[in-house]
C-alpha atoms as a PDB file:
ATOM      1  CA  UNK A   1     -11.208   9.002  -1.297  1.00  0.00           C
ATOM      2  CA  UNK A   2      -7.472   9.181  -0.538  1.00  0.00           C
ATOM      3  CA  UNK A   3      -4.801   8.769  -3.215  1.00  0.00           C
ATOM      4  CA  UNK A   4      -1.513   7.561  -1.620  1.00  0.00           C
ATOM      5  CA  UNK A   5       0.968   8.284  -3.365  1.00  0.00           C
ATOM      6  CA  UNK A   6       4.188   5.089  -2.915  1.00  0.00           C
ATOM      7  CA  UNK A   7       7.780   4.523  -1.901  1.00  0.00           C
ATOM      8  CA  UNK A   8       9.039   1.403  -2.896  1.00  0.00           C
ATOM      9  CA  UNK A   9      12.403   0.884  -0.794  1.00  0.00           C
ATOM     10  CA  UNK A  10      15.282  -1.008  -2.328  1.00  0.00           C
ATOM     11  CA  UNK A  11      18.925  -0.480  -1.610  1.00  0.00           C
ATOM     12  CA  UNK A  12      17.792   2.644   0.408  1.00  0.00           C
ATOM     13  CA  UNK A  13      16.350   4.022  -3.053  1.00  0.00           C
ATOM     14  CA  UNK A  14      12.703   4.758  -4.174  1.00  0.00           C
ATOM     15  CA  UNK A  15      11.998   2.518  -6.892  1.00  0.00           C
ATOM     16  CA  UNK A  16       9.316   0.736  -9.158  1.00  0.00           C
ATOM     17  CA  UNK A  17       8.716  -3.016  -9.850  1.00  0.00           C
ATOM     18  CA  UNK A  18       7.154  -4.506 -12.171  1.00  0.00           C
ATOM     19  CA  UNK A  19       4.776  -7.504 -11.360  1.00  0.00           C
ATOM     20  CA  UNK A  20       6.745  -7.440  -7.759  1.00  0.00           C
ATOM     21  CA  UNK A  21       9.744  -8.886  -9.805  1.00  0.00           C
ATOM     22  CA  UNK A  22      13.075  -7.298  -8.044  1.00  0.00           C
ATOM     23  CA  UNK A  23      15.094  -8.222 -10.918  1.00  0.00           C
ATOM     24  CA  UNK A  24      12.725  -5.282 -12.914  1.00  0.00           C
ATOM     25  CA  UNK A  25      13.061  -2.645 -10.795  1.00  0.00           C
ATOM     26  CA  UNK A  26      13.022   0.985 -12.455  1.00  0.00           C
ATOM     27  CA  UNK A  27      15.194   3.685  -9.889  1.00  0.00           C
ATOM     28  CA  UNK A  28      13.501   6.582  -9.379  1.00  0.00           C
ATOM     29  CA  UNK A  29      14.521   8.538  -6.292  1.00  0.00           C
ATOM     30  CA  UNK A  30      18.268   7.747  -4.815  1.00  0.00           C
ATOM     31  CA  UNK A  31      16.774  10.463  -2.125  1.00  0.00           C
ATOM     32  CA  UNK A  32      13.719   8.459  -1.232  1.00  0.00           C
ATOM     33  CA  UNK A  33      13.141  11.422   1.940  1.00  0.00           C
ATOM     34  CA  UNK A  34      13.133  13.724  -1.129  1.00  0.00           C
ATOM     35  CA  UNK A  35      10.474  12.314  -3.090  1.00  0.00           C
ATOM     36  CA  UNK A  36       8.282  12.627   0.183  1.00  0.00           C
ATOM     37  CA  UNK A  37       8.931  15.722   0.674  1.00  0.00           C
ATOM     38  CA  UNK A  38       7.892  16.451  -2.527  1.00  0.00           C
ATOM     39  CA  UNK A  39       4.711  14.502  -2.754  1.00  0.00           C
ATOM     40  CA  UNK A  40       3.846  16.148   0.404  1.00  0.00           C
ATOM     41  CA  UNK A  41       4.464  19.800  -1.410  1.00  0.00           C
ATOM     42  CA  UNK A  42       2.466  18.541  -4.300  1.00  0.00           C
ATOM     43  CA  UNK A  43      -0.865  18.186  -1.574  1.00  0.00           C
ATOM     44  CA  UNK A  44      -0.622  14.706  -0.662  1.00  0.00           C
ATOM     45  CA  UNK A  45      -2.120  13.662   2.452  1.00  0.00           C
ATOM     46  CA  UNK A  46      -0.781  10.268   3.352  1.00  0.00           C
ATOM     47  CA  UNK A  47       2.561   8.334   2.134  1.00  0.00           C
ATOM     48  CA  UNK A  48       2.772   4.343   1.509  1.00  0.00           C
ATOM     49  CA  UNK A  49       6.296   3.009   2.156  1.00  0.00           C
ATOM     50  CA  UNK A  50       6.923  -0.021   1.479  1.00  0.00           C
ATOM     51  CA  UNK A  51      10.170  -2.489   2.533  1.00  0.00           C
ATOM     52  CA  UNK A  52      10.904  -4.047  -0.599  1.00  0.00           C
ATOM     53  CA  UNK A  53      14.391  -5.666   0.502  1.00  0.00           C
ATOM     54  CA  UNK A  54      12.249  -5.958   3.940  1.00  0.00           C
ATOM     55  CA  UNK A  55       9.518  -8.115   2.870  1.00  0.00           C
ATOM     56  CA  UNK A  56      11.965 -10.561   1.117  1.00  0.00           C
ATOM     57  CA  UNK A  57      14.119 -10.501   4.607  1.00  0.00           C
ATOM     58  CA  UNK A  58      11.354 -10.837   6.362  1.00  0.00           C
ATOM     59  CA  UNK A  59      12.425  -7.969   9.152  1.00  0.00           C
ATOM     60  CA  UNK A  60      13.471  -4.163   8.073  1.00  0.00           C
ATOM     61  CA  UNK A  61      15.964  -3.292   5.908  1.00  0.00           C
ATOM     62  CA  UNK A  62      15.614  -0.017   4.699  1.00  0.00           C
ATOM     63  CA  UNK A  63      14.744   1.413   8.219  1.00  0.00           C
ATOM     64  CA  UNK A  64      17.359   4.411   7.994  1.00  0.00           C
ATOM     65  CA  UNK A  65      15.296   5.387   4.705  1.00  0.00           C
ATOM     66  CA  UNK A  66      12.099   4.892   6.390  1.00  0.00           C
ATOM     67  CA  UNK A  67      13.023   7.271   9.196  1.00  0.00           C
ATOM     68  CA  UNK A  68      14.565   9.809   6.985  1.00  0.00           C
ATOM     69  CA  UNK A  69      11.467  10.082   5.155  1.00  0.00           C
ATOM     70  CA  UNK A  70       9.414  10.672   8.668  1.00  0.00           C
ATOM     71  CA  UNK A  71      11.250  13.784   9.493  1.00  0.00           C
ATOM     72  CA  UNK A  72      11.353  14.820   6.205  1.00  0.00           C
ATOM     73  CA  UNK A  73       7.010  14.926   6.139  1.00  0.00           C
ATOM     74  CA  UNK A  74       4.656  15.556   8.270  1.00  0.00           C
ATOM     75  CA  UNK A  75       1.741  13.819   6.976  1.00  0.00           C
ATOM     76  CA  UNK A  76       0.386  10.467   8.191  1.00  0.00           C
ATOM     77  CA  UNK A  77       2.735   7.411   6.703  1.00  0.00           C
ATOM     78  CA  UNK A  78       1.088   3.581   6.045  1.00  0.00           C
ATOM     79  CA  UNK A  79       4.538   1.391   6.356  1.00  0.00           C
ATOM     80  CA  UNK A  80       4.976  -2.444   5.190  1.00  0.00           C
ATOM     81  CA  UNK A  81       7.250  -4.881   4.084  1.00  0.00           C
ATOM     82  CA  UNK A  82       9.316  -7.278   6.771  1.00  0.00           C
ATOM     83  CA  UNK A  83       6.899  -6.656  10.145  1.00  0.00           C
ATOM     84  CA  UNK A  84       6.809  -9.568  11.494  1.00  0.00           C
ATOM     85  CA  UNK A  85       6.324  -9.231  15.136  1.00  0.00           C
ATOM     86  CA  UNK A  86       4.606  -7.322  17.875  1.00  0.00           C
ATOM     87  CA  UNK A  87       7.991  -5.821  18.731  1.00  0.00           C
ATOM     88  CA  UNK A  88       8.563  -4.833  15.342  1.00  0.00           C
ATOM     89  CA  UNK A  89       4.981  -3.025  15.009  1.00  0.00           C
ATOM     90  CA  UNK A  90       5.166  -1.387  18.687  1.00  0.00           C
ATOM     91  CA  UNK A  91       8.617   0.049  17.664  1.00  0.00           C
ATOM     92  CA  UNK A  92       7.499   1.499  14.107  1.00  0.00           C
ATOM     93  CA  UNK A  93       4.751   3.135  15.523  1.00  0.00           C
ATOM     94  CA  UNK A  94       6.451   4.781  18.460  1.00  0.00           C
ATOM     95  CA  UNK A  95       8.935   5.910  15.647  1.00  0.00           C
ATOM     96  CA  UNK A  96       5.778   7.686  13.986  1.00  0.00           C
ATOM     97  CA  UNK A  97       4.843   5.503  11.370  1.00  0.00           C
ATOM     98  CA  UNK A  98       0.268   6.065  11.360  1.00  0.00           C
ATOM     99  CA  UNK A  99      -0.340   2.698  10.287  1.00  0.00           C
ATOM    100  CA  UNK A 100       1.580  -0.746   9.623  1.00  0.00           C
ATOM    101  CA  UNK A 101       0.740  -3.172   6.925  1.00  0.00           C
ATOM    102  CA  UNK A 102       0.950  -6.797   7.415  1.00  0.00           C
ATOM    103  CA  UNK A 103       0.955  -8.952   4.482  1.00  0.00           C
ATOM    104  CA  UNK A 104       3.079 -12.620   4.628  1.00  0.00           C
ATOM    105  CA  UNK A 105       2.055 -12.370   8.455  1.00  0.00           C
ATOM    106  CA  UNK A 106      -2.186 -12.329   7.567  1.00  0.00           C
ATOM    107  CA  UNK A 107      -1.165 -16.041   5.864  1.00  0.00           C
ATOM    108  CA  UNK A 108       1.535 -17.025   8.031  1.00  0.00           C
ATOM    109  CA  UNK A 109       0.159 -15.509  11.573  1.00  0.00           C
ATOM    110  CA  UNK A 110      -2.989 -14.613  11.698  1.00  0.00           C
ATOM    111  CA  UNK A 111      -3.524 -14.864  15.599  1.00  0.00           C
ATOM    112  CA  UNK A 112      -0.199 -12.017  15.690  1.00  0.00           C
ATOM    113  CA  UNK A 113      -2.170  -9.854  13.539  1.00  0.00           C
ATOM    114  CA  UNK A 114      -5.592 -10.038  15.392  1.00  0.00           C
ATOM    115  CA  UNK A 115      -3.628  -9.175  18.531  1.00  0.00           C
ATOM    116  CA  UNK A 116      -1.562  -6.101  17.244  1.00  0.00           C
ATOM    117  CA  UNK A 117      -5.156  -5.397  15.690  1.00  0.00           C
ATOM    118  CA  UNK A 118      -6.401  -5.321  19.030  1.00  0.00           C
ATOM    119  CA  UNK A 119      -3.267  -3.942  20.716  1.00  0.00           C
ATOM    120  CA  UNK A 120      -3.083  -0.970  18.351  1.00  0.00           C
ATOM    121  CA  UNK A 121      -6.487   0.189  17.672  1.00  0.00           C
ATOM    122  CA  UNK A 122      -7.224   1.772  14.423  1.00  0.00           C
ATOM    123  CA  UNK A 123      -3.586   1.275  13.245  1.00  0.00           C
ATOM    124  CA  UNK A 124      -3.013  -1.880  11.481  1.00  0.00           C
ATOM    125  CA  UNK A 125      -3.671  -2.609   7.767  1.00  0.00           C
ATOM    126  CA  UNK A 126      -3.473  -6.194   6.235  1.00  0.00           C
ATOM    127  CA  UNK A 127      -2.259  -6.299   2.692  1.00  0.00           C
ATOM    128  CA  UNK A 128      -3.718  -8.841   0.660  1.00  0.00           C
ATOM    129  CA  UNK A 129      -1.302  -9.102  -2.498  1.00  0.00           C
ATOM    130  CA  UNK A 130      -3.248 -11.510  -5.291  1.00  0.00           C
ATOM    131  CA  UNK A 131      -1.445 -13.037  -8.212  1.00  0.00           C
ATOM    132  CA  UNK A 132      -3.712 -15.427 -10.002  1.00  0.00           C
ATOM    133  CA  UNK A 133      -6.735 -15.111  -7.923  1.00  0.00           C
ATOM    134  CA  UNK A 134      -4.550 -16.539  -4.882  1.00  0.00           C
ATOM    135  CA  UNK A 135      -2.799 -14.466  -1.760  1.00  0.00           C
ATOM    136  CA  UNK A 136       0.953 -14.101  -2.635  1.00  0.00           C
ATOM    137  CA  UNK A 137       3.823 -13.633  -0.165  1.00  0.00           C
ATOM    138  CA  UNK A 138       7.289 -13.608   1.022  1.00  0.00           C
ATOM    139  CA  UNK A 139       7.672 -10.263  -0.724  1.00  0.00           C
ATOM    140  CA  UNK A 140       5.377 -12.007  -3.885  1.00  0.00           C
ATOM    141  CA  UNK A 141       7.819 -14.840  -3.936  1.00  0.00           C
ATOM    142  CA  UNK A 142       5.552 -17.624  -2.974  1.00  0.00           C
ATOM    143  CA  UNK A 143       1.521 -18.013  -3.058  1.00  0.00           C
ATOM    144  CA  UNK A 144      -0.584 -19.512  -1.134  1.00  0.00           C
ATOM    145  CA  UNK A 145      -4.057 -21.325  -1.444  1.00  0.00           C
ATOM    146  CA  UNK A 146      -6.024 -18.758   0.317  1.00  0.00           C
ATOM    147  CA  UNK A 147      -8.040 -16.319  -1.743  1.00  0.00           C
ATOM    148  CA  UNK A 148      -8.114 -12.697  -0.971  1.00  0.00           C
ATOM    149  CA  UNK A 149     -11.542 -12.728   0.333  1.00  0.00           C
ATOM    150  CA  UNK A 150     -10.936 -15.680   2.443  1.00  0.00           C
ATOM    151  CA  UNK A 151      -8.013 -14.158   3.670  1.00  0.00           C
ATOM    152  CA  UNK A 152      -9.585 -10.739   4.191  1.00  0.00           C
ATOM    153  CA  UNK A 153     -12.722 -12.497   6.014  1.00  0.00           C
ATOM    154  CA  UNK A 154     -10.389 -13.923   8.609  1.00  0.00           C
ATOM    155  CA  UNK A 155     -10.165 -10.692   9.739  1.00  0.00           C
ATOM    156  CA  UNK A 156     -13.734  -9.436   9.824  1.00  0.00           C
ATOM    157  CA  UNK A 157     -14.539  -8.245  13.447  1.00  0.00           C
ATOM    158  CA  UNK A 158     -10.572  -7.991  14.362  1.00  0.00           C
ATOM    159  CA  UNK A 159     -10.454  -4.041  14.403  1.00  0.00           C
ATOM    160  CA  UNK A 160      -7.813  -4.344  11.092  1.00  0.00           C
ATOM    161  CA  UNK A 161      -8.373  -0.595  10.089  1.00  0.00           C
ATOM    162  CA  UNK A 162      -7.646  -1.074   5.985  1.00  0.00           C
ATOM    163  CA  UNK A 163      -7.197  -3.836   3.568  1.00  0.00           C
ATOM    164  CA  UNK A 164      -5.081  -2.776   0.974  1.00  0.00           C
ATOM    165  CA  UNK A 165      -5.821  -5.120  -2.047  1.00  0.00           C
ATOM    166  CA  UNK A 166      -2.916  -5.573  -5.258  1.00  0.00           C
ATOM    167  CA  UNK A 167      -3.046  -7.020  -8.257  1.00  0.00           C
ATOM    168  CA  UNK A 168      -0.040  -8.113  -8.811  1.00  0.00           C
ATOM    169  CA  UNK A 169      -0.637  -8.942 -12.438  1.00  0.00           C
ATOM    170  CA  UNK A 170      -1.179  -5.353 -12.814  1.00  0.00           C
ATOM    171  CA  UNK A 171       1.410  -3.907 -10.766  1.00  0.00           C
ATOM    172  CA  UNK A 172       3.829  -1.618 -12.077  1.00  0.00           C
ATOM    173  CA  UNK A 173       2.635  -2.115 -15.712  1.00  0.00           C
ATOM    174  CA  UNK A 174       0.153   1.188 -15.770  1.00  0.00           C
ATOM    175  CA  UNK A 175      -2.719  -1.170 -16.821  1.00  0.00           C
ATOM    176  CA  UNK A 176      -5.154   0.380 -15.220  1.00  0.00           C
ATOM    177  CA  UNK A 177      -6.824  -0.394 -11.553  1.00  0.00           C
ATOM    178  CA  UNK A 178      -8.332  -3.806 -11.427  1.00  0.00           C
ATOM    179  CA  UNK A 179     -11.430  -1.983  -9.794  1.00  0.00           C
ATOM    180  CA  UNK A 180     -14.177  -5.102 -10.437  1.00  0.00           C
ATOM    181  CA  UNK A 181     -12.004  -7.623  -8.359  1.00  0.00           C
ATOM    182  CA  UNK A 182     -11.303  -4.708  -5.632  1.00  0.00           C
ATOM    183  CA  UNK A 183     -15.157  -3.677  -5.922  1.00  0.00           C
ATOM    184  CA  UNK A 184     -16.362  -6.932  -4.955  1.00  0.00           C
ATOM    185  CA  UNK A 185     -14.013  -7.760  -2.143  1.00  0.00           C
ATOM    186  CA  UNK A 186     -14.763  -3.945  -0.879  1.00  0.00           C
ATOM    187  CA  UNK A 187     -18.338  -5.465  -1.003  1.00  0.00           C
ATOM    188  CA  UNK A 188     -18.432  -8.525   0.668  1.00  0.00           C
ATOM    189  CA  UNK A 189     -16.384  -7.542   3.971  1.00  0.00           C
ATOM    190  CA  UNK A 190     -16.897  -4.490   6.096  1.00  0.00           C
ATOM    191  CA  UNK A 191     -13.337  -3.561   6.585  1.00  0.00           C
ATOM    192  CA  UNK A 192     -12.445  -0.520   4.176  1.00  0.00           C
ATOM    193  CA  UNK A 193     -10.441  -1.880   1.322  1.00  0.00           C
ATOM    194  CA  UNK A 194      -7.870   0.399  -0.653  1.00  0.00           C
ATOM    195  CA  UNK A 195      -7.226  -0.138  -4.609  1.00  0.00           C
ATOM    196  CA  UNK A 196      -3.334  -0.984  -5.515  1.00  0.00           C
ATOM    197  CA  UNK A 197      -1.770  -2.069  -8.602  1.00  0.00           C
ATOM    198  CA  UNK A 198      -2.081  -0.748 -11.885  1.00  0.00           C
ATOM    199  CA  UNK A 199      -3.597   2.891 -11.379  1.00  0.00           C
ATOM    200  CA  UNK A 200      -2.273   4.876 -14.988  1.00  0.00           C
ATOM    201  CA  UNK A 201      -4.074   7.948 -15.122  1.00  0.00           C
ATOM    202  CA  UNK A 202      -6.802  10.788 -14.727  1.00  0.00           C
ATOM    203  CA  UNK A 203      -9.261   7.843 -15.892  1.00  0.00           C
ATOM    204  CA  UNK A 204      -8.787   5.759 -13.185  1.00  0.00           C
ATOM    205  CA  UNK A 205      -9.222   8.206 -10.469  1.00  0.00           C
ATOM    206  CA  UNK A 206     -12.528   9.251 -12.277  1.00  0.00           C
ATOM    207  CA  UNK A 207     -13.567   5.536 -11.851  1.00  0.00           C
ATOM    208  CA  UNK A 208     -12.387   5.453  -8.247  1.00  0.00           C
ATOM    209  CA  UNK A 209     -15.074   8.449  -8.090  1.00  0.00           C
ATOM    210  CA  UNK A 210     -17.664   6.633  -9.591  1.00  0.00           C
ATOM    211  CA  UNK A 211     -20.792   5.331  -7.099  1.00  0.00           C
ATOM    212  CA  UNK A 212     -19.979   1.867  -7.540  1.00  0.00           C
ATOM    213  CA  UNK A 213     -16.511   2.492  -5.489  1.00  0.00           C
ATOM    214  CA  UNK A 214     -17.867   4.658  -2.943  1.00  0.00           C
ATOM    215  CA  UNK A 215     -17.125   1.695  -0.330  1.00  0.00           C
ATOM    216  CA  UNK A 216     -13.011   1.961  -1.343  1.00  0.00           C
ATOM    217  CA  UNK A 217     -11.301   4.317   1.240  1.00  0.00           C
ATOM    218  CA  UNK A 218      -9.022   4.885  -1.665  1.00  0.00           C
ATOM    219  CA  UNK A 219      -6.229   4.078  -3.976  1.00  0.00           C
ATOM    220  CA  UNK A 220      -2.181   3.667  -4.112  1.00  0.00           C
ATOM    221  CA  UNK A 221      -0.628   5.532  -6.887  1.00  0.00           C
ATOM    222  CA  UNK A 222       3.131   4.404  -7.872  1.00  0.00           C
ATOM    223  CA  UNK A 223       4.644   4.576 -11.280  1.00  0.00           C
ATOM    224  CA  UNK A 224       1.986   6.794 -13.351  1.00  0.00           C
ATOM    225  CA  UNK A 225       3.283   9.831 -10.591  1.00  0.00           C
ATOM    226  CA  UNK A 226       6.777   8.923 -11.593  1.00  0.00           C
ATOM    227  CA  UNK A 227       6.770   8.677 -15.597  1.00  0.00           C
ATOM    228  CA  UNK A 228       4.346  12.000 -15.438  1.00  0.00           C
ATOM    229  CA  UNK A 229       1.593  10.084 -16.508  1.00  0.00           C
ATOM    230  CA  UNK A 230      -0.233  11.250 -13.609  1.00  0.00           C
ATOM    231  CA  UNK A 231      -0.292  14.701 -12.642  1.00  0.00           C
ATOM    232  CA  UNK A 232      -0.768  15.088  -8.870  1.00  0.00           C
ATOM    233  CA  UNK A 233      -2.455  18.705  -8.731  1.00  0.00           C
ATOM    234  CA  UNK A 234      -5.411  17.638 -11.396  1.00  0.00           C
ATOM    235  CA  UNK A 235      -5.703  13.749  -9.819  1.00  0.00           C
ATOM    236  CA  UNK A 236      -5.720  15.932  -6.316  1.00  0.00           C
ATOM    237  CA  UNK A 237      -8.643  18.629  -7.530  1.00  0.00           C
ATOM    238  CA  UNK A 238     -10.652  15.821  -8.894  1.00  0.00           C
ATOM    239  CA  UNK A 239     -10.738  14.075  -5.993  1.00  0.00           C
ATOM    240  CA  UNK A 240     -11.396  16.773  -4.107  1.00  0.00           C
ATOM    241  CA  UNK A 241     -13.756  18.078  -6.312  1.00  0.00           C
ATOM    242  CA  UNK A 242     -12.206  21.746  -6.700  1.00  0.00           C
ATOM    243  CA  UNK A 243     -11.437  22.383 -10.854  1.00  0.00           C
ATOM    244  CA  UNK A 244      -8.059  21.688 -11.969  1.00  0.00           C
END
């Protein structure tokens, strides 16, 4: 089980959303290579970064924040938001991003996400973002008439490494995980699915431990690290299974 901790990009500062809405963003972090640094102190193993301003631009925006943040770490980093090309995926990972996420493109362009799939082996995630039971995209802008799983089954046999599943409903809003919907997508595919969206404190990540998620490769954690609700070290030792 891997909690990621996340970097929301906008303006070149770490922020929170709420329900994906830019217009209620919370600013966290105007050092966004700073924060990473210090979630990598703090014993986390791998960062998510995602483009805000990117994934409504559809290309990067926030690149100079992105690369700060990779020589400021040296733990893996998951990247998304505005990758819309194979040019755009070959160059991020040359720059040392692990793993690129492709969300509006897994609607949009499937065939472009099966080949960097195949190009890129091991090192392409598809994130399925769900608002109302449907995909949403464009940055959560617009949603489409695909369902998660039906999006997530288009994949199936591709070599996609991750499918990182939000509810968008839930995101930002310390909720809780929406681990039933996650569960059962985690169940019916074989691609590893990771839990985003809602995750608010030591009680989720005691569900995420619980048999019926042992399929989930793990979970993004956002705004319960930020408001304190969350404290790394204990989420960290129980996942780990080591005492607090």
């Amino acid at each position: 089980m891997i909690l990621f901790p996340a970097i929301d990009l906008k303006d070149g500062k770490c922020v929170r959303l709420q329900q994906g809405d830019m217009a209620r963003a919370t600013i966290f972090n105007h050092d966004p290579a700073q924060q990473a640094a210090q979630f990598e102190a703090q014993g986390f193993r791998y960062l998510h970064i995602v483009d805000l301003d990117g994934a409504f631009a559809g290309q990067p925006v926030n690149a100079a924040a992105v690369e700060r943040i990779l020589e400021a770490v040296g733990m893996p980093v998951q990247l998304g938001g505005g990758i819309r090309d194979i040019a755009r995926v070959e160059d991020w990972l040359e720059k040392g991003i692990t793993r690129v996420i492709l969300g509006t493109a897994a609607v949009r362009d499937p065939a472009f996400v099966k080949e960097a799939a195949r190009r890129f082996p091991g090192r392409v995630a598809v994130g399925l973002d769900a608002k109302d039971g449907r995909v949403a995209v464009e940055g959560w802008a617009e949603t489409s008439d695909l369902t998660a799983l039906e999006l997530a089954q288009r994949f199936e046999d591709a070599g996609v490494s991750a499918i990182i599943y939000t509810d968008i409903a839930r995101d930002g809003l310390l909720k809780g995980l929406n681990l039933d919907a996650t569960i059962a997508l985690a169940d019916a595919i074989s691609i590893p699915v990771i839990a985003s969206g809602g995750l608010a404190s030591m009680d989720d990540v005691t569900a995420l431990l619980a048999p019926r998620a042992a399929k989930l490769e793990g979970a993004i954690t956002g705004r319960a690290l930020y408001d304190g609700r969350l404290d790394p070290r204990a989420a960290l030792a129980l996942v780990a299974g080591l005492p607090a």
